[in-house]
N, C-alpha and C. Protein backbone atom coordinates (compact mmCIF):
# COMPACT_ATOMS: atom_id res chain seq x y z
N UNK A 1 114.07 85.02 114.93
CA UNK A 1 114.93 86.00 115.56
C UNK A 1 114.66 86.07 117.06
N UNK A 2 113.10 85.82 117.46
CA UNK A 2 113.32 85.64 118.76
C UNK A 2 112.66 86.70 119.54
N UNK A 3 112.38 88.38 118.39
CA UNK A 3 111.84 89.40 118.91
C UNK A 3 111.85 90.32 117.44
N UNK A 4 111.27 91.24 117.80
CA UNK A 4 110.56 91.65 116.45
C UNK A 4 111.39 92.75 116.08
N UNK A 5 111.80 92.04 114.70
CA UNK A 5 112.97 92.33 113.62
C UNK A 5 113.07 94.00 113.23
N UNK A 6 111.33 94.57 113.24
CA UNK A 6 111.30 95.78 112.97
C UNK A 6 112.22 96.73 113.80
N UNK A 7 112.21 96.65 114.87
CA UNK A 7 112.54 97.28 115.84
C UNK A 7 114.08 97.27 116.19
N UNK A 8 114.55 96.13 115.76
CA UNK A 8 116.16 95.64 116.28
C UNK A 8 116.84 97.47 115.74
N UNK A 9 117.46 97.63 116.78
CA UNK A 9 118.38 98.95 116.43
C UNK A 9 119.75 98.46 114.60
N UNK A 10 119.85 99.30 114.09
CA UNK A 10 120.83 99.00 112.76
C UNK A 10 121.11 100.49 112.04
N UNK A 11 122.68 99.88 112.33
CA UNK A 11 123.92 101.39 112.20
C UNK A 11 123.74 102.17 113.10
N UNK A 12 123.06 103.63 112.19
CA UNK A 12 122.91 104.95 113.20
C UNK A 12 121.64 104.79 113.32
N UNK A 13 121.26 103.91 113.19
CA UNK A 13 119.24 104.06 113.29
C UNK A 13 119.03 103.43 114.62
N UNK A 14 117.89 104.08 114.77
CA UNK A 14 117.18 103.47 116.36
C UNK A 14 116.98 101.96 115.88
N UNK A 15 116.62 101.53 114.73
CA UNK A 15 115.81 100.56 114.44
C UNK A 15 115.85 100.44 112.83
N UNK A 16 116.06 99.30 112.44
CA UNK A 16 115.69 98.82 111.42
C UNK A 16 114.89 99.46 110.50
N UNK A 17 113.57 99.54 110.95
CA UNK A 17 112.86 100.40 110.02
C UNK A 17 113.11 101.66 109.13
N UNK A 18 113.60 102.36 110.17
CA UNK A 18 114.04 103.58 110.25
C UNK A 18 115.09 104.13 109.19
N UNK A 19 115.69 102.58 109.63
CA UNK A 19 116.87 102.35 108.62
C UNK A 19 116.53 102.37 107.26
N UNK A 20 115.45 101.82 106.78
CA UNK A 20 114.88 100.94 105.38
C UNK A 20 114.54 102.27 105.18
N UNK A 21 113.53 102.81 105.90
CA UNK A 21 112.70 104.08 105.46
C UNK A 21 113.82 105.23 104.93
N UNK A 22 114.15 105.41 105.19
CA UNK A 22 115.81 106.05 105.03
C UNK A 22 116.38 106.21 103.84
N UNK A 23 116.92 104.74 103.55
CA UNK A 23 117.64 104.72 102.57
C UNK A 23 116.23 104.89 101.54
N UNK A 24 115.15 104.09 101.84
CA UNK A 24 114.53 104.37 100.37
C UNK A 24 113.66 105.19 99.69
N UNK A 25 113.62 106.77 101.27
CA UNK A 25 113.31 107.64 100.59
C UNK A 25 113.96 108.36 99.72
N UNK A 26 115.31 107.78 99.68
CA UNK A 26 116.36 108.03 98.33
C UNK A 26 116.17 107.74 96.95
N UNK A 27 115.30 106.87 96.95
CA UNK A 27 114.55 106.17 95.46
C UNK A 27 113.46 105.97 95.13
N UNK A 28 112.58 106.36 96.37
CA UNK A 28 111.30 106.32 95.55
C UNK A 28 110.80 107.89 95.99
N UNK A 29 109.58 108.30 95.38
CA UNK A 29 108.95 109.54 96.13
C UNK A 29 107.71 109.30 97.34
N UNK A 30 107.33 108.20 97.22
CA UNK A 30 106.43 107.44 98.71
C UNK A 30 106.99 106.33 99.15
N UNK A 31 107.40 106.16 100.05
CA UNK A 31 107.79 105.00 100.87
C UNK A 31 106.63 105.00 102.42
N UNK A 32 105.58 103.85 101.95
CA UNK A 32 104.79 103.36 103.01
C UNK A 32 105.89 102.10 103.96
N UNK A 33 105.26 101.87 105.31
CA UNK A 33 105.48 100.99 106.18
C UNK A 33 104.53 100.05 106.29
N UNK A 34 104.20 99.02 106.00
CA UNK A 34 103.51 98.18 106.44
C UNK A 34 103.74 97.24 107.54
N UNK A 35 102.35 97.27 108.43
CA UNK A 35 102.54 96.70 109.69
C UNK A 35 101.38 96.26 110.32
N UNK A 36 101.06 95.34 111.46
CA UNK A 36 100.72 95.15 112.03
C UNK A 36 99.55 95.99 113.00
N UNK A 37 100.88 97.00 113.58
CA UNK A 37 100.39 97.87 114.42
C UNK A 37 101.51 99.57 114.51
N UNK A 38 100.86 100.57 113.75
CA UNK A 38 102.05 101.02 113.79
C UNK A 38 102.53 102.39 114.91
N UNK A 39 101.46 101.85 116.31
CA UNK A 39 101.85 102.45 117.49
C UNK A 39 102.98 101.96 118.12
N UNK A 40 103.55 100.77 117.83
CA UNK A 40 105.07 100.15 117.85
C UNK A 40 106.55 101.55 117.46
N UNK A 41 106.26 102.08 116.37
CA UNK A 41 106.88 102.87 116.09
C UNK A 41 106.82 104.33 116.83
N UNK A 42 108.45 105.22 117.12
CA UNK A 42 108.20 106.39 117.47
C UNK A 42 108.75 107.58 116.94
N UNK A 43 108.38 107.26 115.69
CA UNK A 43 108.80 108.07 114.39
C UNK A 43 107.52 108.41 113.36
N UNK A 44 107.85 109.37 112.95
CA UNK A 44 107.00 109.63 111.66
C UNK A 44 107.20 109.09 110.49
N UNK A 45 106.16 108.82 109.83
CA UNK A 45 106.03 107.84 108.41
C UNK A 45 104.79 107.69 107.78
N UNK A 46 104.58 107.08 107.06
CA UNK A 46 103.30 106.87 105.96
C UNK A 46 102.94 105.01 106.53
N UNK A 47 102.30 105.04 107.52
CA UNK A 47 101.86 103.76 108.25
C UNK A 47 100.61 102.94 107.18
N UNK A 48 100.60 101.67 106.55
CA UNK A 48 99.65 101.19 106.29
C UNK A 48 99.40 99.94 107.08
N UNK A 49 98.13 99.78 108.10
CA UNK A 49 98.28 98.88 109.20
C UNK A 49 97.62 97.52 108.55
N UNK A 50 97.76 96.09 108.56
CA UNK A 50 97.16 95.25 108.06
C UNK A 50 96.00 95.20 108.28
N UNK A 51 95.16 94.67 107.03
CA UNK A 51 93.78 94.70 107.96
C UNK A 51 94.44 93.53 108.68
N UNK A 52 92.78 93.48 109.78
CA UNK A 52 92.83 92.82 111.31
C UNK A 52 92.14 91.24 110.63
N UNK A 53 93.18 90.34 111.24
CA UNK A 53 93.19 89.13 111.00
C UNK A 53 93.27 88.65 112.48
N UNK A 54 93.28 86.98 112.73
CA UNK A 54 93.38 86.22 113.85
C UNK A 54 94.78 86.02 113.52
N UNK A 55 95.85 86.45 114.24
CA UNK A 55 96.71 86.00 114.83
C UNK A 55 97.79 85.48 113.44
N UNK A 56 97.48 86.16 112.45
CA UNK A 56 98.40 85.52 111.26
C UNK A 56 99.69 86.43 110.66
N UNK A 57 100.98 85.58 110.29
CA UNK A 57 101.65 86.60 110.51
C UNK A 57 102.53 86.10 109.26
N UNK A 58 101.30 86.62 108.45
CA UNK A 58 102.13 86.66 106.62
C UNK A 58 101.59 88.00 105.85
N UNK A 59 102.54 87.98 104.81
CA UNK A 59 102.70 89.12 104.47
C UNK A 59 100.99 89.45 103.39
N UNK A 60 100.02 88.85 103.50
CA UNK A 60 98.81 88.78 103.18
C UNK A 60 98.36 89.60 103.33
N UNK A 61 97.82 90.04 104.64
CA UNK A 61 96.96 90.85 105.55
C UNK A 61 97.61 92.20 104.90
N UNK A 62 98.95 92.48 104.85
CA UNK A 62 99.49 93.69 104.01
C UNK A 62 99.41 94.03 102.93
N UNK A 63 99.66 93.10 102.02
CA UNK A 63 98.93 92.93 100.52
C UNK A 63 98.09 93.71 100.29
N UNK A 64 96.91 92.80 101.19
CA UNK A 64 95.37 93.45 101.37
C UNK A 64 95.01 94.67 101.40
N UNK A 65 96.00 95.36 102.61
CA UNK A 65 95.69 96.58 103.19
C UNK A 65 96.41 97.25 101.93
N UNK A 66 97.41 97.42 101.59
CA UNK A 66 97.91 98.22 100.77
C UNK A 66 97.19 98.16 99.28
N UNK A 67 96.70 97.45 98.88
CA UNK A 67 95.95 97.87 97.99
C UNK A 67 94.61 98.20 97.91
N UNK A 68 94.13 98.16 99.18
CA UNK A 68 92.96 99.12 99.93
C UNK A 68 93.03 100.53 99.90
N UNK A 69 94.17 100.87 100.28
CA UNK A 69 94.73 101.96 100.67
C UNK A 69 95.48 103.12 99.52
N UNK A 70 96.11 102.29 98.61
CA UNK A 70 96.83 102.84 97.27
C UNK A 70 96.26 102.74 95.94
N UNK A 71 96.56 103.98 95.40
CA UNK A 71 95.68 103.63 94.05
C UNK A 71 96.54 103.41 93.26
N UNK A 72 97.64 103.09 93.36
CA UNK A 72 98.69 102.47 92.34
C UNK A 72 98.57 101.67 91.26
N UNK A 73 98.82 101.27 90.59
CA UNK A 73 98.81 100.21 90.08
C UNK A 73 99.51 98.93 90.06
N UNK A 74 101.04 99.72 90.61
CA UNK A 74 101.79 98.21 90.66
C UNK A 74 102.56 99.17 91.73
N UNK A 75 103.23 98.26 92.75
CA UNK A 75 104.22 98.93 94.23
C UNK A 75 105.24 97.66 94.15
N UNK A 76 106.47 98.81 94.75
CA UNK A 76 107.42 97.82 94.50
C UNK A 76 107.60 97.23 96.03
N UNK A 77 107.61 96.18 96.58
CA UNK A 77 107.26 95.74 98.07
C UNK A 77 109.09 95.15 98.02
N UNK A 78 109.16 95.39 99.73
CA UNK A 78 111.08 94.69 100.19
C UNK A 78 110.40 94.68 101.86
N UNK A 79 110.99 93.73 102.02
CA UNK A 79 111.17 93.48 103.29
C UNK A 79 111.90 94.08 104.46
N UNK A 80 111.71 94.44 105.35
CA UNK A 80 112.71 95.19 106.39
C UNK A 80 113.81 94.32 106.85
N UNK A 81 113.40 93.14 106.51
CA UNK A 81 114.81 92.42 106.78
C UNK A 81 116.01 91.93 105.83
N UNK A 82 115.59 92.85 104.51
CA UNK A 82 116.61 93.01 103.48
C UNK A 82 117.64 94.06 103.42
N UNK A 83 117.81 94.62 104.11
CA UNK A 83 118.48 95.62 104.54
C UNK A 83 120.03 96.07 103.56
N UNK A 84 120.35 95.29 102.62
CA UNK A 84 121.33 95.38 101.47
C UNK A 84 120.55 95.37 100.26
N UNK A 85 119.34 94.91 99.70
CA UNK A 85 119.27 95.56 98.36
C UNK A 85 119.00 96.95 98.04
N UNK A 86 120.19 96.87 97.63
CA UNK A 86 120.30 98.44 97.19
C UNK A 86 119.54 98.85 96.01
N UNK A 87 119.70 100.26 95.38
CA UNK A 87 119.22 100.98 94.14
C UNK A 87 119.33 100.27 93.03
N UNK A 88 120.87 99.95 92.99
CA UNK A 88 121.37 98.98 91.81
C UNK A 88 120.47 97.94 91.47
N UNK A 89 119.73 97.03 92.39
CA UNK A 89 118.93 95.96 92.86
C UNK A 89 117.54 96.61 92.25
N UNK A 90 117.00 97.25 92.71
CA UNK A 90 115.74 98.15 92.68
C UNK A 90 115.57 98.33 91.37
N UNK A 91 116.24 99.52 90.82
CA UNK A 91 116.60 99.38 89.18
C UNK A 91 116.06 98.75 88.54
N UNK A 92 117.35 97.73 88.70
CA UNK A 92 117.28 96.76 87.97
C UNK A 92 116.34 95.94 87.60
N UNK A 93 115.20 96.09 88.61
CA UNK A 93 113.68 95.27 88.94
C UNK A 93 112.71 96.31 88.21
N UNK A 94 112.88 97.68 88.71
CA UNK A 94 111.96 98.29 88.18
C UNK A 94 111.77 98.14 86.50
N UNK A 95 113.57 98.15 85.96
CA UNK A 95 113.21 98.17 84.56
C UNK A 95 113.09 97.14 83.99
N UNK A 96 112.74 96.00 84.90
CA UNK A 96 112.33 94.82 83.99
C UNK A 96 111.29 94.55 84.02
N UNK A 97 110.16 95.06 84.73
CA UNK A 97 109.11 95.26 85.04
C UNK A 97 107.91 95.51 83.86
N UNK A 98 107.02 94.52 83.27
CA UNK A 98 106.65 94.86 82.09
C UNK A 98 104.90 94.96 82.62
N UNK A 99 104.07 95.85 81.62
CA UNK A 99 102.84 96.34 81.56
C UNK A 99 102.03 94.72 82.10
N UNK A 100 102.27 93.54 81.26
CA UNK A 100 101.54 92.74 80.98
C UNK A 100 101.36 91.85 82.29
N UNK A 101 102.38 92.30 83.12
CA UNK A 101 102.65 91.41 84.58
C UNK A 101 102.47 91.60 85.55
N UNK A 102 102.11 90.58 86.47
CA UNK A 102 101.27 90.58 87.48
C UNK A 102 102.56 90.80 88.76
N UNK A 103 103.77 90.25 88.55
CA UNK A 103 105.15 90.63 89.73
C UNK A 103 106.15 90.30 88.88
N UNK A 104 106.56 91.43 89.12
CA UNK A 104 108.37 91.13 88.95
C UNK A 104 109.89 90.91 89.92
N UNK A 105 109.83 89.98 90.22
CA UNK A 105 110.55 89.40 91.31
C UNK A 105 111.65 88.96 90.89
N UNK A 106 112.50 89.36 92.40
CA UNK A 106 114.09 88.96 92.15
C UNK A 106 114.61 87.40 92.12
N UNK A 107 115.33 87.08 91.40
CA UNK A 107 116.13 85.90 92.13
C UNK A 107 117.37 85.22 91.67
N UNK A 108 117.89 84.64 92.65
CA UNK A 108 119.14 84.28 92.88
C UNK A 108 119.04 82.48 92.67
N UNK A 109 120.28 82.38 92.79
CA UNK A 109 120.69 80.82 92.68
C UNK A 109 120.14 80.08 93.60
N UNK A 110 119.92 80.90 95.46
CA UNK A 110 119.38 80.29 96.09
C UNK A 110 117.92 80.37 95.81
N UNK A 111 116.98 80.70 95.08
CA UNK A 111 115.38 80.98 94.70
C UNK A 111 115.11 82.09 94.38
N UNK A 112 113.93 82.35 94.60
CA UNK A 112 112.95 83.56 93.91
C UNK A 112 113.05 84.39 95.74
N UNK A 113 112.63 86.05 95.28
CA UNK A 113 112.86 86.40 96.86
C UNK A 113 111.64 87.07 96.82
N UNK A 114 110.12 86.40 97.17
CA UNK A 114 109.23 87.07 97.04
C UNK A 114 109.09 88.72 97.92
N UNK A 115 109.54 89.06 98.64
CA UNK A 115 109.21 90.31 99.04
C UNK A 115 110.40 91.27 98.76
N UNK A 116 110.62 91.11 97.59
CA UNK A 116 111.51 91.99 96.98
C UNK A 116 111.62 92.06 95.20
N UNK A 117 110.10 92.52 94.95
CA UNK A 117 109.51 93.16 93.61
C UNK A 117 108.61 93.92 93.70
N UNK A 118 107.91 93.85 92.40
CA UNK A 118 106.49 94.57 92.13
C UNK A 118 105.37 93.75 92.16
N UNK A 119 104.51 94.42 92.62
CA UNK A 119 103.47 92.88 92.57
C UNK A 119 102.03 94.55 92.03
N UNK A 120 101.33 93.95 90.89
CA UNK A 120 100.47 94.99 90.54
C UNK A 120 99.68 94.05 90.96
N UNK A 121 97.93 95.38 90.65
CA UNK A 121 97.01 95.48 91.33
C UNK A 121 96.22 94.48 91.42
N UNK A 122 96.55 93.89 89.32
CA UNK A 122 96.04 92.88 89.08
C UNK A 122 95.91 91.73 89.92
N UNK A 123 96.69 91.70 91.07
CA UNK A 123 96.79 90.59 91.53
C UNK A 123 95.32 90.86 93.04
N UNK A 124 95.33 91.63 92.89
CA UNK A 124 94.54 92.26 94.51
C UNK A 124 92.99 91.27 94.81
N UNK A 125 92.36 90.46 93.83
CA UNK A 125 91.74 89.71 94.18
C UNK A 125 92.13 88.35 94.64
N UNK A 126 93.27 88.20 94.18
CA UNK A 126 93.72 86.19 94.36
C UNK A 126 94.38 86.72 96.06
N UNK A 127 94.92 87.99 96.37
CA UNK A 127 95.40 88.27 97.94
C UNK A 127 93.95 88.21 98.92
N UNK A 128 93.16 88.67 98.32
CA UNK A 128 91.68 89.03 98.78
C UNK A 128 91.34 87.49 99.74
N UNK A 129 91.35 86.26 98.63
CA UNK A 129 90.90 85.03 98.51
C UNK A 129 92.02 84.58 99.63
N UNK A 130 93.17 85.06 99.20
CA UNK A 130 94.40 83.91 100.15
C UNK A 130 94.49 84.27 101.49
N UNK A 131 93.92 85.68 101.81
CA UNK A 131 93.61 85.95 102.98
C UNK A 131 92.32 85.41 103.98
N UNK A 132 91.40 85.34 102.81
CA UNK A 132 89.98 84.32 102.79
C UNK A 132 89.96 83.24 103.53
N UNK A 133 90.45 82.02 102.65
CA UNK A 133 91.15 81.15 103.29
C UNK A 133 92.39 80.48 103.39
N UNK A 134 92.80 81.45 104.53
CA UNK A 134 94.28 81.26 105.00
C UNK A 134 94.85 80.39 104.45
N UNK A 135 95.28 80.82 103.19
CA UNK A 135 96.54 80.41 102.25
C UNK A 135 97.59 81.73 101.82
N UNK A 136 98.93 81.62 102.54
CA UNK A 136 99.65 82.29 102.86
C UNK A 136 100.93 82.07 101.32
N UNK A 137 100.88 81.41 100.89
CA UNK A 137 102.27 81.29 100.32
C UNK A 137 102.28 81.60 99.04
N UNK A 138 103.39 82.84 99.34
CA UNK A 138 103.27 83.77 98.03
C UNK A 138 103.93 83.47 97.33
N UNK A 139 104.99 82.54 97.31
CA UNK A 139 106.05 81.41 96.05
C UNK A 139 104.67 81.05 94.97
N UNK A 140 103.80 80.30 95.72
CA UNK A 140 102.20 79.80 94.61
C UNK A 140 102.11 80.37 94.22
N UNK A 141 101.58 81.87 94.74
CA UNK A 141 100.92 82.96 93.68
C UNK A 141 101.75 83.43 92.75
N UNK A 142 103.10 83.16 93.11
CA UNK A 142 104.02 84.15 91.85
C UNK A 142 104.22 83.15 90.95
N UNK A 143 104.35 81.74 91.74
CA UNK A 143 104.49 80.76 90.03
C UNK A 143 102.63 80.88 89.35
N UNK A 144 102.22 81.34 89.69
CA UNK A 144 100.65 80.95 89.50
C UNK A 144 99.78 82.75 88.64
N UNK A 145 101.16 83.26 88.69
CA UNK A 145 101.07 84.92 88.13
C UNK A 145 101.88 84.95 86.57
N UNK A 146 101.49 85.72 86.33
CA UNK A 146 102.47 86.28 85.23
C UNK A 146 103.52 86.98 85.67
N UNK A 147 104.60 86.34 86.08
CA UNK A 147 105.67 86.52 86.50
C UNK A 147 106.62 87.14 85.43
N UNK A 148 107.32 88.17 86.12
CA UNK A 148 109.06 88.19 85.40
C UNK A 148 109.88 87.85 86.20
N UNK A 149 110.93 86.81 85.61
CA UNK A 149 111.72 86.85 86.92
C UNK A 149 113.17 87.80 86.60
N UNK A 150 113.95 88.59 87.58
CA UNK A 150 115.12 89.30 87.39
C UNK A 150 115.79 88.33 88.15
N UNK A 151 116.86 88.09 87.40
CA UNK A 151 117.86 87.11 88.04
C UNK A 151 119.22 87.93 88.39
N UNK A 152 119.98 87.75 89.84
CA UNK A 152 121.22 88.24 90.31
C UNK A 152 122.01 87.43 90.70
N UNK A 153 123.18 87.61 90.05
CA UNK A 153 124.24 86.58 90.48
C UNK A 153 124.86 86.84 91.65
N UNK A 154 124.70 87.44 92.25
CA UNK A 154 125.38 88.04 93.74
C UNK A 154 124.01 87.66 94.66
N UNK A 155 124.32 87.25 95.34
CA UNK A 155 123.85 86.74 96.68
C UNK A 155 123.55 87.58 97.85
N UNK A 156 124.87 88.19 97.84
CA UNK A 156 124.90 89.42 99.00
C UNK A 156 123.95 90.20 99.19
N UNK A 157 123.41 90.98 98.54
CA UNK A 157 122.53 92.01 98.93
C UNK A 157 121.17 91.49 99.20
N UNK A 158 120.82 89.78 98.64
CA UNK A 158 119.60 89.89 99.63
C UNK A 158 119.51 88.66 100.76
N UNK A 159 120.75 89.40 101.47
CA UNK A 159 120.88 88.55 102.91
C UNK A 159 119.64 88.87 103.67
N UNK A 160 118.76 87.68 104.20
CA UNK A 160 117.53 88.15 105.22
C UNK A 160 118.06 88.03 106.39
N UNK A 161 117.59 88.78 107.30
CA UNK A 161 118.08 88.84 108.91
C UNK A 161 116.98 87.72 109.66
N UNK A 162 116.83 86.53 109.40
CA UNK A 162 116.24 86.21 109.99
C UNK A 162 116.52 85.26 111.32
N UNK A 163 117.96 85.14 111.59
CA UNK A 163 118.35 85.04 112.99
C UNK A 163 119.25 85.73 113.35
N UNK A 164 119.47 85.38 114.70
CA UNK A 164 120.52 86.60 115.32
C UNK A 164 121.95 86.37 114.28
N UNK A 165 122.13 85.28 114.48
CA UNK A 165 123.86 85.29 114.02
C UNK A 165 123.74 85.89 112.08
N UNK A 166 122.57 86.54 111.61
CA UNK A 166 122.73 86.82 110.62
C UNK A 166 122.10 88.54 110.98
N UNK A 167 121.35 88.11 111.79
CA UNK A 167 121.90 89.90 111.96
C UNK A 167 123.20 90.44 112.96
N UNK A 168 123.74 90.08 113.47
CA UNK A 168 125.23 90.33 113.82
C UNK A 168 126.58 90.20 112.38
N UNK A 169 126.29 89.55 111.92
CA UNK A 169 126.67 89.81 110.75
C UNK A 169 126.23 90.58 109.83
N UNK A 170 125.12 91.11 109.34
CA UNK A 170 124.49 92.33 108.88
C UNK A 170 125.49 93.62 109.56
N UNK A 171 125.20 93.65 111.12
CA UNK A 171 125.60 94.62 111.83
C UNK A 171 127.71 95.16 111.87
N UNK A 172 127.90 93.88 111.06
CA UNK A 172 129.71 94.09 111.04
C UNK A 172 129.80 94.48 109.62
N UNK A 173 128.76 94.01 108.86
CA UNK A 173 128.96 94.23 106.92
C UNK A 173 128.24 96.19 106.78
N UNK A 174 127.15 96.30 108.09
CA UNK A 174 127.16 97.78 107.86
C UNK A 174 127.91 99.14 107.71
């Protein structure tokens, strides 16, 4: 994108985030932020900051922190740059979501969309290790988990913003 996605202004929101945080205090009763650094932000929220790594910029270090931080057992994790999966989406994940599993993740025709399921606690040592040594790729761990997968035939809702001309298009479909 070129500059950091959190921040890009979307609809009536200052920002992206803002945006996410928003809609999904509509469906859940805690909605954390995970981040980096969350003096970036100039809003109020439930900040969980990554632990402090060299310079790495996967969704690991968050993993980490959030299950440092939460006594959950299983959290349902989305990306800020998913900005269309809706409730319907959510749902639909939550209730497929079984005791015995380690993530329950979405996917489509184009793949699996790792930052848009549940990933339980069970998993909080193999994040421990991949943060260890910098092994980032969470496609491995979910084929390498006791996976569910929820499959969607619609495409649309998990458009990622990950360049401009797809968030300008985000910004005309809002």
């Amino acid at each position: 994108m070129g500059e950091d996605k959190s921040l890009l202004p979307f609809g009536t929101f200052k920002t992206l985030t803002q945006f996410q945080l928003h809609r999904l205090q509509k469906i859940f009763k805690k909605v954390y932020i995970s981040c980096k650094n969350a003096d970036k932000f100039d809003f109020e929220a439930e900040f969980i900051e990554d632990v402090k790594t060299d310079n790495i910029f996967a969704p690991t270090a968050g993993f980490v922190a959030m299950f440092e931080k939460l006594q959950e057992d299983r959290v349902f994790v989305i990306s800020v740059d998913t900005p269309f999966v809706g409730k319907e989406e959510i749902v639909k994940i939550l209730e497929k979501d079984l005791p015995h599993a380690e993530t329950t993740i979405a996917q489509t025709a184009c793949g699996i969309q790792p930052m848009c399921g549940i990933y339980h606690r069970s998993l909080q040592n193999k994040f421990i290790t991949m943060l260890e040594t910098n092994y980032h790729k969470l496609g491995f761990l979910i084929k390498d988990s006791k996976t569910t997968y929820v499959k969607f035939e619609n495409e649309e809702p998990f458009l990622n913003l990950n360049h401009p001309h797809e968030y300008k298009e985000a910004l005309k479909l809002i």
